[in-house]
C-alpha atoms as a PDB file:
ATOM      1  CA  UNK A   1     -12.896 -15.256  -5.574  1.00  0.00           C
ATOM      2  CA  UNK A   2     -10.222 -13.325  -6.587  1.00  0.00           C
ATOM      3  CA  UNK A   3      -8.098 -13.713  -9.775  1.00  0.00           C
ATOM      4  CA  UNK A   4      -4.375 -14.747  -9.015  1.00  0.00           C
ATOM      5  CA  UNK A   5      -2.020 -12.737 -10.868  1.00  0.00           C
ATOM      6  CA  UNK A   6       2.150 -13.767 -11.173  1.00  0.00           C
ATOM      7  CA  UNK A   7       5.048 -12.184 -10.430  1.00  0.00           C
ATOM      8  CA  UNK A   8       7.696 -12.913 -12.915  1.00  0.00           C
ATOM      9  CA  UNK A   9      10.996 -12.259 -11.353  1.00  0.00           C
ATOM     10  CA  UNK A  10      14.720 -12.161 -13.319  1.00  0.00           C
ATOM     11  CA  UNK A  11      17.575 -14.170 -11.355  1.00  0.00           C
ATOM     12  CA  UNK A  12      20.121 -12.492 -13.414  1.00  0.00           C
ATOM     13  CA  UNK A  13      18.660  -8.098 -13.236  1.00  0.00           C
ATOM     14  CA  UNK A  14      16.435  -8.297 -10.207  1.00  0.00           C
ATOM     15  CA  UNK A  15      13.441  -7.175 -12.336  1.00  0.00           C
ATOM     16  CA  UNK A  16      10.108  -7.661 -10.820  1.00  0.00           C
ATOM     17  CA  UNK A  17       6.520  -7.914 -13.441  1.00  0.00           C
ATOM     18  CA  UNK A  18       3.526  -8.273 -11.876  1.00  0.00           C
ATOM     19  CA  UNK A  19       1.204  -9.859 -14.137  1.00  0.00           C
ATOM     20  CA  UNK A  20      -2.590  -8.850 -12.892  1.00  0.00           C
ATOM     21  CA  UNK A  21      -4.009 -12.140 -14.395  1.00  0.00           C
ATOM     22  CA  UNK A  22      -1.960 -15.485 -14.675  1.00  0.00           C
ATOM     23  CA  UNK A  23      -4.560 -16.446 -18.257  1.00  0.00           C
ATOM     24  CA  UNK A  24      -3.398 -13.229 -20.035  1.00  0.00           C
ATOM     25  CA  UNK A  25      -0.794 -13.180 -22.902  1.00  0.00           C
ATOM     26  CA  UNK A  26       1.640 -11.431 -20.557  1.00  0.00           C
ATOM     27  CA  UNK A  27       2.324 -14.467 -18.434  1.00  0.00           C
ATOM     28  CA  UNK A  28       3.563 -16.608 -20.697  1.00  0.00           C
ATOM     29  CA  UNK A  29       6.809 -14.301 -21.131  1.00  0.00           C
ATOM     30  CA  UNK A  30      10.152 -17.225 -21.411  1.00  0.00           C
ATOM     31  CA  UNK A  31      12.792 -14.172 -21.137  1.00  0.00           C
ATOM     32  CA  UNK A  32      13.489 -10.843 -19.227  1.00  0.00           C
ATOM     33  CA  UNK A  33      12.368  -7.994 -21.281  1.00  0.00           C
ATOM     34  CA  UNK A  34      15.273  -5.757 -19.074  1.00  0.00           C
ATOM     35  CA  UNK A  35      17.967  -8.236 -19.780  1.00  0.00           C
ATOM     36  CA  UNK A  36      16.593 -11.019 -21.893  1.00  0.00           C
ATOM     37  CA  UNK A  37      18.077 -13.780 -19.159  1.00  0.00           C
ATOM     38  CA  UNK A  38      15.810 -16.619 -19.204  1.00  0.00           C
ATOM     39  CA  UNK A  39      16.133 -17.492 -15.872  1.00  0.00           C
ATOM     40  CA  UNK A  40      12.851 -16.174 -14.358  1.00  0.00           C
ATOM     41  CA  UNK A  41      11.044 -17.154 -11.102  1.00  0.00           C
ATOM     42  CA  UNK A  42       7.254 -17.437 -11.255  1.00  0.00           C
ATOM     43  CA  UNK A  43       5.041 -16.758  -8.012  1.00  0.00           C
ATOM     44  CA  UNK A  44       1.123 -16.703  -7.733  1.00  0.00           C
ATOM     45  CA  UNK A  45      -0.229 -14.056  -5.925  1.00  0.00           C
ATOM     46  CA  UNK A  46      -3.872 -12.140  -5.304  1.00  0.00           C
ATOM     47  CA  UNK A  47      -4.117  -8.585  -3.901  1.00  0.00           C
ATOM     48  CA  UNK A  48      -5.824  -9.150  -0.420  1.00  0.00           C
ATOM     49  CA  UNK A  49      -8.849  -6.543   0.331  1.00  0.00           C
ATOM     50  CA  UNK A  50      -6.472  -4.535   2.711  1.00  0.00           C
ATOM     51  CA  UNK A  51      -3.958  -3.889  -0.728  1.00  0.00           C
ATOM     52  CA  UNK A  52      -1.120  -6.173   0.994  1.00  0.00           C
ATOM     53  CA  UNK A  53      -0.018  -8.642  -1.590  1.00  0.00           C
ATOM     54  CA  UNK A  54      -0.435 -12.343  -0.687  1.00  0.00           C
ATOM     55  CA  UNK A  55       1.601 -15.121  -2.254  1.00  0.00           C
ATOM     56  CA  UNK A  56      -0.223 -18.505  -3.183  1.00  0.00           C
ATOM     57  CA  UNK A  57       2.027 -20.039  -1.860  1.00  0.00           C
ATOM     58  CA  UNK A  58       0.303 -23.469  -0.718  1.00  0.00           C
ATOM     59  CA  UNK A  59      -3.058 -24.751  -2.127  1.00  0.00           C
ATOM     60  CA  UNK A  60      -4.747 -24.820   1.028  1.00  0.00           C
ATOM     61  CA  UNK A  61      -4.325 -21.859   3.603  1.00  0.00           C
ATOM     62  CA  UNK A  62      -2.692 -18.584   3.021  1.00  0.00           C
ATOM     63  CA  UNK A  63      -2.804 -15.858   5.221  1.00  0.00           C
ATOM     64  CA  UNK A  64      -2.216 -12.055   4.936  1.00  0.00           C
ATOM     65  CA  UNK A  65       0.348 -10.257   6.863  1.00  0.00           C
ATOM     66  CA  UNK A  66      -0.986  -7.015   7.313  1.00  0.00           C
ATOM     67  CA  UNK A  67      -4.810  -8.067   8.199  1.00  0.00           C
ATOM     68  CA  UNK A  68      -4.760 -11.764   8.926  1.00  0.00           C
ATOM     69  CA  UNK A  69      -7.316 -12.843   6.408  1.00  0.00           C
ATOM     70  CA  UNK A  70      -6.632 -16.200   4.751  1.00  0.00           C
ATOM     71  CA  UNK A  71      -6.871 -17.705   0.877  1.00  0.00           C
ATOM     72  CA  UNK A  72      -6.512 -20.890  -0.433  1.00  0.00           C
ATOM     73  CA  UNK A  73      -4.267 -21.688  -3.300  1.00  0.00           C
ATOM     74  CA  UNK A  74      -6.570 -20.275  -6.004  1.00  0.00           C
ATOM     75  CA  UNK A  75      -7.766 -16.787  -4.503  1.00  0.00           C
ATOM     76  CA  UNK A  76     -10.814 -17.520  -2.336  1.00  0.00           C
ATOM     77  CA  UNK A  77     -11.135 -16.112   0.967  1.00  0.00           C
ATOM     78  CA  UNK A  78     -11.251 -18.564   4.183  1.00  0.00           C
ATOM     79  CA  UNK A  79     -12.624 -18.051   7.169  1.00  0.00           C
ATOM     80  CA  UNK A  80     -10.448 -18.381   9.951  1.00  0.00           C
ATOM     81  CA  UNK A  81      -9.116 -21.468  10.964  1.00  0.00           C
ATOM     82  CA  UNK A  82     -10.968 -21.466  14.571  1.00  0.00           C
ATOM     83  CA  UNK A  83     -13.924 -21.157  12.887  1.00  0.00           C
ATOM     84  CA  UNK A  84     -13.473 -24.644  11.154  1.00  0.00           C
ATOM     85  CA  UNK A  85     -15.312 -27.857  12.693  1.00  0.00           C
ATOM     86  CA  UNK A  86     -12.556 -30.485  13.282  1.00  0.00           C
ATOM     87  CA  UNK A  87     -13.497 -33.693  11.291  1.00  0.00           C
ATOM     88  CA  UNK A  88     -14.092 -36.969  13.078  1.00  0.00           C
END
């Protein structure tokens, strides 16, 4: 499983952090260190084998644009769905 990281972005500058890991110190930032706006929007995201970024964006599938593989909501790979077994 990979480690989701965030992506803090400022409304008010455009300035984009990418936080590797969402536990570390850095996350927890309330203001832009460019402008010091505090209205930030927070995004989950894990670096997908292929180096395309994937957003964590729902807690059950998400898929990578570049190579197709797919993550759930906390950063473990899937297989794909037509490999699933549909539940009676």
């Amino acid at each position: 499983m990979k480690t989701p990281g965030i992506e803090i972005y400022c409304r008010n500058c455009h300035e984009t952090i990418y936080v590797p890991d969402i536990y570390s110190d850095e996350a927890e930032i309330s203001t832009c260190p460019k402008c010091g706006h505090r209205d930030l929007f927070r995004s989950h995201y894990i670096i997908c084998d292929c180096g395309a970024i994937v957003y964590l964006t729902n807690h059950y599938m998400n898929e990578c644009m570049e190579c197709g593989r797919y993550y759930n909501g906390n950063g473990q790979e899937l297989s794909p769905p037509e490999a699933w077994e549909e539940d009676y």
